[in-house]
Protein backbone atom coordinates (compact mmCIF):
# COMPACT_ATOMS: atom_id res chain seq x y z
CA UNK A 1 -122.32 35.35 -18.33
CA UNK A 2 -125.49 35.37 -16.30
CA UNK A 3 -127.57 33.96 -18.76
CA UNK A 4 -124.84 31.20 -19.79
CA UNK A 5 -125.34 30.47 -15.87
CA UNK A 6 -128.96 30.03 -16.31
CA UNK A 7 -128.91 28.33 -19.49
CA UNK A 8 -126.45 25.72 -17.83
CA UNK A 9 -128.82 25.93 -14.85
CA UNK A 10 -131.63 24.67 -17.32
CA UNK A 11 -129.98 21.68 -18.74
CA UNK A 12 -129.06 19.69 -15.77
CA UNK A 13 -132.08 20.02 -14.10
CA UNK A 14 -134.13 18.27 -17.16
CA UNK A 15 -130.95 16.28 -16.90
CA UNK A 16 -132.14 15.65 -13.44
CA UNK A 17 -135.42 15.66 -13.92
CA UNK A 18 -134.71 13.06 -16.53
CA UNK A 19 -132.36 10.87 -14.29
CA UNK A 20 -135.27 10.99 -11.77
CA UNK A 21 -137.59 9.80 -14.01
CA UNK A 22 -136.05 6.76 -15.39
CA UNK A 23 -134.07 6.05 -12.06
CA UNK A 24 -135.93 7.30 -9.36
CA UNK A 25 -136.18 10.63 -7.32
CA UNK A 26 -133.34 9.08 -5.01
CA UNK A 27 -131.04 7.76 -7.33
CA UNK A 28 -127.48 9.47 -7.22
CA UNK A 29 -127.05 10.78 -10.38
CA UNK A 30 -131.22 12.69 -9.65
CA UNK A 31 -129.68 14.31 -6.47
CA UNK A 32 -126.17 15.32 -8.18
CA UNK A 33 -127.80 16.75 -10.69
CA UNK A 34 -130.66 18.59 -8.70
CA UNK A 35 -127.47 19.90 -6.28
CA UNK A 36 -125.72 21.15 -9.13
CA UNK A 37 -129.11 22.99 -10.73
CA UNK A 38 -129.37 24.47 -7.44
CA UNK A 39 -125.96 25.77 -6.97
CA UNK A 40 -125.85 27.12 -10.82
CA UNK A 41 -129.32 28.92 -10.17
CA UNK A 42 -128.27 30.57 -6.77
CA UNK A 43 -125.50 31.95 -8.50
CA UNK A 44 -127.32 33.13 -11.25
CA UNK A 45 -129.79 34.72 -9.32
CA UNK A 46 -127.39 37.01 -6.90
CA UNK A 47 -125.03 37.12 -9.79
CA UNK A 48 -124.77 40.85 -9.36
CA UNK A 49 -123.48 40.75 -5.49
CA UNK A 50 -121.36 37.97 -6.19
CA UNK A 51 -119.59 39.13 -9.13
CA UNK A 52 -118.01 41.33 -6.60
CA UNK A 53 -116.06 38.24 -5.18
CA UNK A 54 -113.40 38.03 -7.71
CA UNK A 55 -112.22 34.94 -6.63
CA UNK A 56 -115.52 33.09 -7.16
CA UNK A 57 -116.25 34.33 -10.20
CA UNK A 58 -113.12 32.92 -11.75
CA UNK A 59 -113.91 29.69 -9.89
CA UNK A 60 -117.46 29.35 -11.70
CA UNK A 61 -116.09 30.71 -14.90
CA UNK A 62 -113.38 27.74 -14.28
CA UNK A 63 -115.96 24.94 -13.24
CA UNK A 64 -118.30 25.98 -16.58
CA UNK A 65 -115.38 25.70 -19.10
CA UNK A 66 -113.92 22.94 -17.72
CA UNK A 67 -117.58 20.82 -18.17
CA UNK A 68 -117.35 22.18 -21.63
CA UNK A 69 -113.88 21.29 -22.32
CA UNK A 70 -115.00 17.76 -20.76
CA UNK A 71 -118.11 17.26 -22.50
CA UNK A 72 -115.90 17.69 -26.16
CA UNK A 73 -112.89 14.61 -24.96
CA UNK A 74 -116.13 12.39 -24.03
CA UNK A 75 -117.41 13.22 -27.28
CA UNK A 76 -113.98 12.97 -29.19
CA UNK A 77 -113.63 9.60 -27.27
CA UNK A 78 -117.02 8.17 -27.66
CA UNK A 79 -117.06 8.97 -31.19
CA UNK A 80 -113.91 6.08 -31.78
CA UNK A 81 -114.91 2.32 -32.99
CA UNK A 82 -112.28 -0.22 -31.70
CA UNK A 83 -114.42 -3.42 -32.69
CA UNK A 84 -112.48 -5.53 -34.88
CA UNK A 85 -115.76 -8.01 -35.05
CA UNK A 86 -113.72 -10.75 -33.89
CA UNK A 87 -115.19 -10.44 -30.20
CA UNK A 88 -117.03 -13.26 -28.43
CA UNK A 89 -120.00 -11.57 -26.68
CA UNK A 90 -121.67 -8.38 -27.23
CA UNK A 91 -122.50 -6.06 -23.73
CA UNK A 92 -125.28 -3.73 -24.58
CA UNK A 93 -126.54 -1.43 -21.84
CA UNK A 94 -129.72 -0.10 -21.33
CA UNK A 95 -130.93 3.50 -21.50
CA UNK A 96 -134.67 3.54 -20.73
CA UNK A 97 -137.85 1.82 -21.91
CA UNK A 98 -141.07 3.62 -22.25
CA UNK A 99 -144.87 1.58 -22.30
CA UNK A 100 -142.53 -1.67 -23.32
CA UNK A 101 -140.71 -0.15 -25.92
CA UNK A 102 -137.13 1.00 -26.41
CA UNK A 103 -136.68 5.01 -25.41
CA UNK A 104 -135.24 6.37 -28.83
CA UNK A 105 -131.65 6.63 -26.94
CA UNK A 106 -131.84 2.57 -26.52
CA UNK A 107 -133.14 1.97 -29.78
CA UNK A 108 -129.70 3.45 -31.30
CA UNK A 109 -128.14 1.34 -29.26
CA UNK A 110 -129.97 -2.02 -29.98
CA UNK A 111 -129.64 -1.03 -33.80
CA UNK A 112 -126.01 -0.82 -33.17
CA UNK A 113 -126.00 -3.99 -31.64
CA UNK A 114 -127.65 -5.39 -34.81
CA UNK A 115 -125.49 -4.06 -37.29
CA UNK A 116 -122.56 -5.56 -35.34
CA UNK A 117 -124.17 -8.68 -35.25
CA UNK A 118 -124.53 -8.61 -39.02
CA UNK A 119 -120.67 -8.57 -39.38
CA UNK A 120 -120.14 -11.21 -36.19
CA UNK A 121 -123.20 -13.46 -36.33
CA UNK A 122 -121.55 -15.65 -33.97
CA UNK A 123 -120.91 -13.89 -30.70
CA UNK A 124 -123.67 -14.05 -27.91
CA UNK A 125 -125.23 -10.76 -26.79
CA UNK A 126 -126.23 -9.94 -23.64
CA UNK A 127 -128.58 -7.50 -23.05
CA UNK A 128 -128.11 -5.12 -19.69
CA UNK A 129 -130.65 -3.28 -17.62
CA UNK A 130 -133.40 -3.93 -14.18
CA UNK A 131 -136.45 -2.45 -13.88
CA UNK A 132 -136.73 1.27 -14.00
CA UNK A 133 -138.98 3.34 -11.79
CA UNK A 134 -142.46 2.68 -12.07
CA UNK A 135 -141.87 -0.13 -14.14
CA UNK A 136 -143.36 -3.82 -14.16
CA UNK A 137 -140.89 -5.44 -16.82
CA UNK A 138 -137.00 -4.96 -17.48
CA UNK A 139 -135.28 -3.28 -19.72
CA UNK A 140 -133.44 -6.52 -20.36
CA UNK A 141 -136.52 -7.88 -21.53
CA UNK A 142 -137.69 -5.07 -23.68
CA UNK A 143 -134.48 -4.77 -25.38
CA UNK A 144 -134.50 -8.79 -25.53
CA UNK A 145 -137.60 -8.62 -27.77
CA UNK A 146 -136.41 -5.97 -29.84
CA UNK A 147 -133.57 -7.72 -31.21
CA UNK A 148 -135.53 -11.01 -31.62
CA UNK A 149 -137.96 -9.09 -33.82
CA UNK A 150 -135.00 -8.12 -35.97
CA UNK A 151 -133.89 -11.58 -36.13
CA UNK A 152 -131.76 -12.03 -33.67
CA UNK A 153 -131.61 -15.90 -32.71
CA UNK A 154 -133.22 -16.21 -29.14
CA UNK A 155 -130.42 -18.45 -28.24
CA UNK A 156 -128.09 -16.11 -28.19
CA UNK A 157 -129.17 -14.08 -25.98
CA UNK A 158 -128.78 -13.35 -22.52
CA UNK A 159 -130.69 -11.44 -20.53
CA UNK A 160 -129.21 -9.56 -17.53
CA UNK A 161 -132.13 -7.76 -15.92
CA UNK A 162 -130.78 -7.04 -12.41
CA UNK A 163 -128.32 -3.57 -12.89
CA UNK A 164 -129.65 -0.60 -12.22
CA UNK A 165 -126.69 1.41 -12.76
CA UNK A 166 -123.40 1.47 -15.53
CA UNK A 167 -121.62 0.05 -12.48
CA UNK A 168 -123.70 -2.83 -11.84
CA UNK A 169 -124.24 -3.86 -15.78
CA UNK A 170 -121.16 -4.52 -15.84
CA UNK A 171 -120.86 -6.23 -12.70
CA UNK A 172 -123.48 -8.16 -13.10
CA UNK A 173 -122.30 -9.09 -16.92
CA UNK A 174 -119.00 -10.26 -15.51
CA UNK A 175 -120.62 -12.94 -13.18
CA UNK A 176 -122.75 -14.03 -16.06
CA UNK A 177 -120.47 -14.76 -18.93
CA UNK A 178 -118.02 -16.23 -16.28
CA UNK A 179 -120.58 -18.86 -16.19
CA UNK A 180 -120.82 -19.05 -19.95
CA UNK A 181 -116.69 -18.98 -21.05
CA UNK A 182 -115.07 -21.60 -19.27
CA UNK A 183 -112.00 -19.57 -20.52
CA UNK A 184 -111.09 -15.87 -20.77
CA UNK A 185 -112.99 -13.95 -23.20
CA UNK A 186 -113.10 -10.54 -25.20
CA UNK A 187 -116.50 -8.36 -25.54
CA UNK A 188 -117.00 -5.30 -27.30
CA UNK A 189 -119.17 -2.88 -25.28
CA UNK A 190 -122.35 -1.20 -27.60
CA UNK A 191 -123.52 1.89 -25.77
CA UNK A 192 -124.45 5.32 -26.63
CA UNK A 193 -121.04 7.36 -27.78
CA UNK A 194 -121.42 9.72 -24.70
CA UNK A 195 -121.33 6.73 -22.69
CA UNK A 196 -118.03 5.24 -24.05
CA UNK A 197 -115.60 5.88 -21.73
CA UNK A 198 -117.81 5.24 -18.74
CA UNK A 199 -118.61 2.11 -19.48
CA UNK A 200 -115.18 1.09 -20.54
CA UNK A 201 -113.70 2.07 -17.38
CA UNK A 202 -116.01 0.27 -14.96
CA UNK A 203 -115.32 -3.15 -17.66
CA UNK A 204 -111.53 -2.33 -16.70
CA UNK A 205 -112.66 -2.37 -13.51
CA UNK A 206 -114.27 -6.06 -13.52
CA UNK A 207 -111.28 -7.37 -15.21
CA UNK A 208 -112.60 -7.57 -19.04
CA UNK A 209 -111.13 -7.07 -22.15
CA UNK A 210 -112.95 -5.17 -24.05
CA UNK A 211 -113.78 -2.86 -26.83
CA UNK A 212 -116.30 -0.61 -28.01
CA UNK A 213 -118.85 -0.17 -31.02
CA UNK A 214 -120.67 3.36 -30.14
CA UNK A 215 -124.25 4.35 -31.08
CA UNK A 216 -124.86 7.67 -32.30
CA UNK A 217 -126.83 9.84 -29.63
CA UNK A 218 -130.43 11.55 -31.04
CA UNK A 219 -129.09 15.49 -31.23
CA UNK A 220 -131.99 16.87 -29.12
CA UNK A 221 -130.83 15.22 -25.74
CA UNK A 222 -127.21 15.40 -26.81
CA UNK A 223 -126.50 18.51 -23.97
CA UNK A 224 -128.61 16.95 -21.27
CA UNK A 225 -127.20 13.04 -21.68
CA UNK A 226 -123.44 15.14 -21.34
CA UNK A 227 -124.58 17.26 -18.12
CA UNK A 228 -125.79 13.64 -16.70
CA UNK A 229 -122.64 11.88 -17.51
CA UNK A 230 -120.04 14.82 -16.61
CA UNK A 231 -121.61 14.36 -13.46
CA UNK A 232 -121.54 10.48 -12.77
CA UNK A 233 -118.06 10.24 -14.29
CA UNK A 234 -117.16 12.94 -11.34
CA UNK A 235 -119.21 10.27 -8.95
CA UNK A 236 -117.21 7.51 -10.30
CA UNK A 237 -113.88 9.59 -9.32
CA UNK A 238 -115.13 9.70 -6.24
CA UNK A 239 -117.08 7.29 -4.93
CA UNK A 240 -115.27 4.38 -7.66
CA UNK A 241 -118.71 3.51 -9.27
């Protein structure tokens, strides 16, 4: 059990080492994560003496199997394409840029976002995401390139480059294509499949009728993407965004 502790320990803090990275030291999903590295490595550490408290122990054993338990319905949701390619825009959210480029993570997405577009060449896309820490250019732009290069018409695309968060994508998405669609419209969501219900939920939230076409996540940050977003779908519980 102790090293399960630890080993849980080590994934969210590169999950928050991660989320600092790209979002900054402060952002809330860096501190969430770094508080729950910290409480998972006390408890590792005087495992021995707390053991003794019964009650505790059943709490943490609850707490780790419920993330687990979790982490497999985001996956079984995520996993779930309800595009029927009939949609009028396409939302795709950002998930990092590195020297300009697309982090691989974003790159699924954006080739996502492509293959859709080869089956409904005629909805607009827009493309979601501000400037990261430390960076001089937007992940909107970045991502904006991308899909020109793979022949994407500029003219349909939009570029959103003011969210810095899941929340504020689609916020800021919502005021955009208000002032595109005279009328009501339908979008289909492309983000990563771990990020599926997330993002769905805060579209609900803005009043959009959506659906989703998920990108496959690479398998090596599979366990630290879930740690991440186990923890800002608690946030969103809690703080509604």
């Amino acid at each position: 059990m102790r090293k399960i502790i630890f080993l849980a320990g080590i994934i969210t803090a590169i999950a928050g080492v991660r989320a600092a990275f790209i979002s900054g030291p402060t952002s809330n999903n860096a501190i969430f994560l770094v508080g729950i590295t910290a409480m998972l490595c006390l408890y590792g550490w005087f495992y021995e003496r707390l053991t003794k408290m019964r009650w505790l122990t059943i709490t943490i054993a609850v707490l780790i199997f419920s993330f687990l338990g979790f982490s497999i319905f985001i996956a079984v949701y995520g996993r779930r394409t309800t595009a029927d390619y009939t949609e009028d825009v396409v939302i795709v959210l950002g998930a990092g840029i590195l020297q300009g480029e697309p982090r691989p993570t974003l790159q699924s997405r954006l080739d996502t976002a492509i293959n859709y577009h080869q089956n409904n060449p005629n909805a607009i896309i827009i493309v979601s995401g501000g400037y990261g820490h430390g960076h001089d250019i937007s992940e909107a732009e970045v991502m904006a390139r991308y899909l020109i290069r793979h022949g994407i018409p500029s003219d349909q695309i939009i570029l959103e480059n003011a969210a810095n968060s899941t929340y504020t994508n689609m916020s800021y998405s919502r005021y955009w294509l208000d002032q595109v669609f005279d009328e009501s419209f339908r979008a289909v969501i492309v983000t990563s499949d771990f990020h599926i219900f997330r993002s769905s939920r805060f579209a609900q939230y803005q009043g959009m009728d959506v659906t989703y076409y998920p990108a496959s996540t690479p398998w090596l940050s599979t366990p630290f993407y879930y740690a991440r977003e186990v923890a800002a779908i608690i946030k969103m519980w809690i703080i509604g965004r």
